[in-house]
Protein backbone atom coordinates (compact mmCIF):
# COMPACT_ATOMS: atom_id res chain seq x y z
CA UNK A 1 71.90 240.80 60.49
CA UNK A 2 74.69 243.32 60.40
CA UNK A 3 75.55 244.47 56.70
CA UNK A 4 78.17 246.38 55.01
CA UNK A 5 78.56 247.82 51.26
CA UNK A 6 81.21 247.46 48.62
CA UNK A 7 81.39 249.04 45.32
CA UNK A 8 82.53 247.05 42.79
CA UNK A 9 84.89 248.59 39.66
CA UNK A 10 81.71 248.78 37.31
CA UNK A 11 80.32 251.35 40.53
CA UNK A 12 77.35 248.57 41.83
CA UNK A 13 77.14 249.00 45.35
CA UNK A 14 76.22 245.80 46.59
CA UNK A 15 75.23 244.89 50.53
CA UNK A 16 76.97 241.90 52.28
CA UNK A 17 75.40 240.25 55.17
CA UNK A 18 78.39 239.60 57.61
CA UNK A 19 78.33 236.49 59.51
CA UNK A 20 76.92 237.33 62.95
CA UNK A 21 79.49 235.91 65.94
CA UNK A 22 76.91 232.97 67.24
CA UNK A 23 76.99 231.34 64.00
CA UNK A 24 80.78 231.72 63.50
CA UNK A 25 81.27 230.32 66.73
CA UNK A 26 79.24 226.94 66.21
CA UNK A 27 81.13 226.60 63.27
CA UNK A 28 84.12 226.52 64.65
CA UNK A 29 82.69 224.22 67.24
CA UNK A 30 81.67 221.63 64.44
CA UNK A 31 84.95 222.43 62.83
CA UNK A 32 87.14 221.47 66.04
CA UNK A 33 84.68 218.24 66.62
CA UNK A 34 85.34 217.18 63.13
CA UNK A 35 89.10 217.07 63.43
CA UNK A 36 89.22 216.20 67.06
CA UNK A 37 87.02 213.01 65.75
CA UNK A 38 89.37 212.07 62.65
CA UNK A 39 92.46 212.57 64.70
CA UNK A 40 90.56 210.02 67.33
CA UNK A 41 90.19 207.43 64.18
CA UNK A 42 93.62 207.77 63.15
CA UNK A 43 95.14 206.88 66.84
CA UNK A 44 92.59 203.62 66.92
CA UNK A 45 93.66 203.14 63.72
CA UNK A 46 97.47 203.46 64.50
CA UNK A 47 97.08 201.17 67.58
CA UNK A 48 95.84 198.73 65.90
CA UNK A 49 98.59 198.57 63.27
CA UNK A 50 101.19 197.03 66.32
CA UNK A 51 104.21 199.07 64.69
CA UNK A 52 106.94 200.24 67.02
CA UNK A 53 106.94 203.75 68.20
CA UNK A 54 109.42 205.12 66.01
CA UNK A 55 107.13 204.28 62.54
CA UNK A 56 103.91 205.21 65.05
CA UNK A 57 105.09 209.00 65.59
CA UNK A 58 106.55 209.05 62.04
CA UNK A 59 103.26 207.62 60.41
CA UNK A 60 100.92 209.86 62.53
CA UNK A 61 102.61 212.99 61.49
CA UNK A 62 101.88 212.31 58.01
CA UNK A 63 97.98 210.96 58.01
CA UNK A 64 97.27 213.71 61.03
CA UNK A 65 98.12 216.21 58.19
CA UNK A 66 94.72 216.88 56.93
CA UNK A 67 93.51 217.61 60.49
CA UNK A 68 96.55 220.34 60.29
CA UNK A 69 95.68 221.60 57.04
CA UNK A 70 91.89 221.54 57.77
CA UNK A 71 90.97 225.03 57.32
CA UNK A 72 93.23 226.05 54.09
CA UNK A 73 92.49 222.92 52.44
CA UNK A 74 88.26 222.87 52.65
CA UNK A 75 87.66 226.87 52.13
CA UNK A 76 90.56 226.20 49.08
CA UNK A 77 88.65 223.73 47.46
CA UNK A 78 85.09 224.77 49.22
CA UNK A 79 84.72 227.98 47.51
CA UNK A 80 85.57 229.49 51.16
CA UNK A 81 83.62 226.65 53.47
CA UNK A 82 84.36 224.32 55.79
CA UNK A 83 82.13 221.38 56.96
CA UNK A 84 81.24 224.24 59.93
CA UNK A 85 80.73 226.90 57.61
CA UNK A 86 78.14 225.04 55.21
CA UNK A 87 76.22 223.86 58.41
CA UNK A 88 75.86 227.52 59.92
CA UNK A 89 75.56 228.77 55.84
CA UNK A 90 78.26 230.87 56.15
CA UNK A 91 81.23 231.25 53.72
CA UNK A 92 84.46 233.58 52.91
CA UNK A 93 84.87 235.95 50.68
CA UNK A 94 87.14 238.66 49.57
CA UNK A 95 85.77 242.23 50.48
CA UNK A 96 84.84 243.65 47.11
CA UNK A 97 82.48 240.16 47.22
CA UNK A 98 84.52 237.92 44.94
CA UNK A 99 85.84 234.40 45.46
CA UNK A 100 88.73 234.35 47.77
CA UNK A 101 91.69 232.67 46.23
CA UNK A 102 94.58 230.29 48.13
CA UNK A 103 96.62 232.97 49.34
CA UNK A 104 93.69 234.84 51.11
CA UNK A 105 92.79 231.81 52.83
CA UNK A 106 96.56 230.61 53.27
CA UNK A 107 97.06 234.27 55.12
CA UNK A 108 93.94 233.33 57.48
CA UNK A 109 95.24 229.79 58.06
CA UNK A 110 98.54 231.27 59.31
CA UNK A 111 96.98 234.06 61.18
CA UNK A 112 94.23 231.69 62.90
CA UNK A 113 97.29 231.15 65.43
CA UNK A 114 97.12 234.41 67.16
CA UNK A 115 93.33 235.04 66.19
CA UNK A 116 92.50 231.46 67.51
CA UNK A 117 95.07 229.02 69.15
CA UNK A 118 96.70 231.12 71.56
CA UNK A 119 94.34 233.23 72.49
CA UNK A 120 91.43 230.38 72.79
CA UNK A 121 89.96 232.90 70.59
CA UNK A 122 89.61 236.47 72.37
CA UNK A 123 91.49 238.06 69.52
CA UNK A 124 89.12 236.88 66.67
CA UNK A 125 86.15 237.91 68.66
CA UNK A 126 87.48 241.03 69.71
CA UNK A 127 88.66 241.96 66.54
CA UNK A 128 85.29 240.95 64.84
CA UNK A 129 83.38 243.14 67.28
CA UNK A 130 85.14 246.37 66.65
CA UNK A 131 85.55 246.14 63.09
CA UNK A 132 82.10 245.90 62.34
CA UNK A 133 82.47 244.03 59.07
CA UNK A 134 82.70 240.12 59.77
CA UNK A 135 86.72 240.39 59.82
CA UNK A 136 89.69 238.87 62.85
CA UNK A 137 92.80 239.67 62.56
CA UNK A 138 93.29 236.88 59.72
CA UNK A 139 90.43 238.50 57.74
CA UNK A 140 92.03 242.11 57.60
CA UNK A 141 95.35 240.41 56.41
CA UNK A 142 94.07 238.37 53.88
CA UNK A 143 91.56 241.22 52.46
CA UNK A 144 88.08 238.66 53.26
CA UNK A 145 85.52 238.65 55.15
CA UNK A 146 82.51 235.76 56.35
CA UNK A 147 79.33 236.30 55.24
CA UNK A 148 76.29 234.41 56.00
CA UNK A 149 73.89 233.05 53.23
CA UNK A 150 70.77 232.71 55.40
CA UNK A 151 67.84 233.54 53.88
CA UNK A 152 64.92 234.92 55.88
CA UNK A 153 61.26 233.84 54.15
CA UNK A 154 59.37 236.41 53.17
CA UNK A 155 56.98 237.93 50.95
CA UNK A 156 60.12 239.17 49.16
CA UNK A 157 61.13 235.77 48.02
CA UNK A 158 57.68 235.94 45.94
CA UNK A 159 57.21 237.85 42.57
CA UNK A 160 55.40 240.62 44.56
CA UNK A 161 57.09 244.07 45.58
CA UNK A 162 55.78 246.71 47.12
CA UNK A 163 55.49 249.86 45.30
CA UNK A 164 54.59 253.04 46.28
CA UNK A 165 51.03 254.63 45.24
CA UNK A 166 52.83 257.08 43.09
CA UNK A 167 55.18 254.62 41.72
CA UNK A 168 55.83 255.50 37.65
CA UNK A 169 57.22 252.85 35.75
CA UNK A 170 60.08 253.57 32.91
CA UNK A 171 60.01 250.36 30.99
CA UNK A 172 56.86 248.98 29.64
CA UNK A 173 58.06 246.18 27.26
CA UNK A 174 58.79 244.21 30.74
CA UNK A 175 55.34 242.91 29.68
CA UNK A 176 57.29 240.62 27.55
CA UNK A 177 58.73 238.40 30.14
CA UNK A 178 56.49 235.99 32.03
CA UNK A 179 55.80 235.69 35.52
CA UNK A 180 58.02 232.78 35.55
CA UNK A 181 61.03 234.21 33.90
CA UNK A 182 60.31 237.54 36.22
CA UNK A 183 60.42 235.32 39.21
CA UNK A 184 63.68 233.74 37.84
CA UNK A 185 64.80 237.01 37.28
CA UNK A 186 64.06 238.13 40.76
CA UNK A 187 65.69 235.30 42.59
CA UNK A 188 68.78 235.93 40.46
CA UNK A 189 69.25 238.98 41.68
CA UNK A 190 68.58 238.77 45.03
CA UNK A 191 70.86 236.08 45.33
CA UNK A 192 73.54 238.33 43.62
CA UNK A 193 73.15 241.19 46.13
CA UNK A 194 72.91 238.78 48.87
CA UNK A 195 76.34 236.80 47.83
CA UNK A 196 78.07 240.01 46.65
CA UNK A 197 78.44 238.49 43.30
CA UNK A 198 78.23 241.36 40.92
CA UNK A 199 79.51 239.50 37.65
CA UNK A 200 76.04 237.78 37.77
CA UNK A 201 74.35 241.34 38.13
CA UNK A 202 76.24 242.24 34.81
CA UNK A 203 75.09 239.03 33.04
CA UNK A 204 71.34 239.45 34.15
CA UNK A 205 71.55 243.15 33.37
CA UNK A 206 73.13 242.13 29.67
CA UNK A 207 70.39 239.62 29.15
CA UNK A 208 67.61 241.59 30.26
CA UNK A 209 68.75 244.48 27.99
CA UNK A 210 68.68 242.23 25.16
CA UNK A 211 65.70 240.82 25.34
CA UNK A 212 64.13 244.19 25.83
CA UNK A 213 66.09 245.68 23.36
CA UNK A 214 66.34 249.02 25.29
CA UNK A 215 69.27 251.43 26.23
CA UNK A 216 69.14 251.92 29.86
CA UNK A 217 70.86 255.03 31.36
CA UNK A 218 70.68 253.95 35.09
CA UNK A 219 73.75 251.31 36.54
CA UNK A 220 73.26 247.57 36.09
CA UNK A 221 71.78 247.29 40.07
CA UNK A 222 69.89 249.59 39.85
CA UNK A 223 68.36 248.90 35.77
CA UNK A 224 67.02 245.45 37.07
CA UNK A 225 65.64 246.76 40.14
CA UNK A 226 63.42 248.69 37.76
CA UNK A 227 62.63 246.13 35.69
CA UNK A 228 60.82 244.08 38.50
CA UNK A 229 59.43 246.99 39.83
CA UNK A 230 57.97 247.93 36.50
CA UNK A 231 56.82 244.12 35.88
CA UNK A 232 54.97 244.34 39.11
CA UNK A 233 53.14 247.71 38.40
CA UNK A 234 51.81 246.67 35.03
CA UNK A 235 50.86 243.01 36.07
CA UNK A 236 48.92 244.15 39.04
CA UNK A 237 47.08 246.93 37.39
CA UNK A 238 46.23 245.27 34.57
């Protein structure tokens, strides 16, 4: 899965996974069935109400809105998603990671015309392919990107990291968490890197610090890193 960095304003380079074009594409598939099927249920429905074709054409304009307004609407009040995008886990974001807000997404909308509708989508995928970082035409307007939120199994979803045979660790009163709370701890931020959402990094970083009642000198990403590295070394030597 392609990647790309961003460094936030408190200087934590975080890596996005960008959405790769398969999954963006059978989104947009489930997308187009979902409105091609609602604007199907509001003609049967229309039919069925025996008006004359003046109030028909008038009345269809108004309940087909939602089919118009699709895309701004759901990733406005989706936190970026669309019923496509939450069944390929994928989601938009701005580029420094953070939640988009209505005008990125009402800049995409409007832009999804040339990326999309009248060029049955060449543009978008062009665009995406030479860019390198998830964005069309829409996407470099707006300032966002998609990223996906797949998760691969692995042993890295576990408590365990590798370390290497000469691995020293800097913190010892780690030993004061349990493996639970490491594990929590661990998930937290790997989701956080994953998602681009730095603020949580911060938090974690604050709380950790705390607790340990220590005065780091190495950046909030990089501080917790440590921390699970050191929890591993002393838990599996002692």
């Amino acid at each position: 899965m392609e990647e790309f960095q961003i460094e936030t304003a408190q200087n934590v380079v975080i890596n996005q996974n960008v959405a790769n074009i398969g999954d963006r594409m059978l989104g947009y598939l489930i997308d187009s069935f979902v409105i091609f099927l609602y604007l199907m249920l509001v003609i049967l429905l229309l039919i069925s109400l025996d008006l004359d074709m003046g109030d028909l054409w008038a009345l269809y304009l108004l309940v087909s809105l939602p089919a118009f307004l699709y895309y701004v609407l759901l990733e406005t009040f989706w936190d970026g998603k669309t019923i496509g995008k939450y069944a390929m886990k994928t989601r938009v974001v701005k580029l420094d990671g953070s939640k988009a807000g209505f005008s990125n997404y009402f800049v995409r909308w409007i832009l999804r015309l040339v990326d999309v509708v009248l060029t049955s989508g060449g543009v978008a995928v062009f665009t995406i392919l030479i860019r390198g970082n998830g964005q069309r035409v829409g996407d470099i307007a707006a300032g966002t990107t998609v990223i996906s939120e797949k998760r691969n199994i692995s042993l890295e979803d576990t408590i365990l990291k590798d370390l290497e045979s000469n691995y020293v660790p800097k913190y010892s009163q780690v030993t004061i968490f349990t493996d639970t709370e490491m594990e929590t701890i661990k998930n937290m931020y790997e989701n956080a890197k994953r998602n681009g959402q730095h603020h949580v990094i911060i938090q974690l970083f604050d709380r950790i610090v705390n607790v340990m009642q220590v005065i780091p000198t190495e950046k909030p990403i990089d501080f917790v890193e440590i921390v699970i590295k050191d929890y591993n070394y002393y838990t599996q030597t002692m």
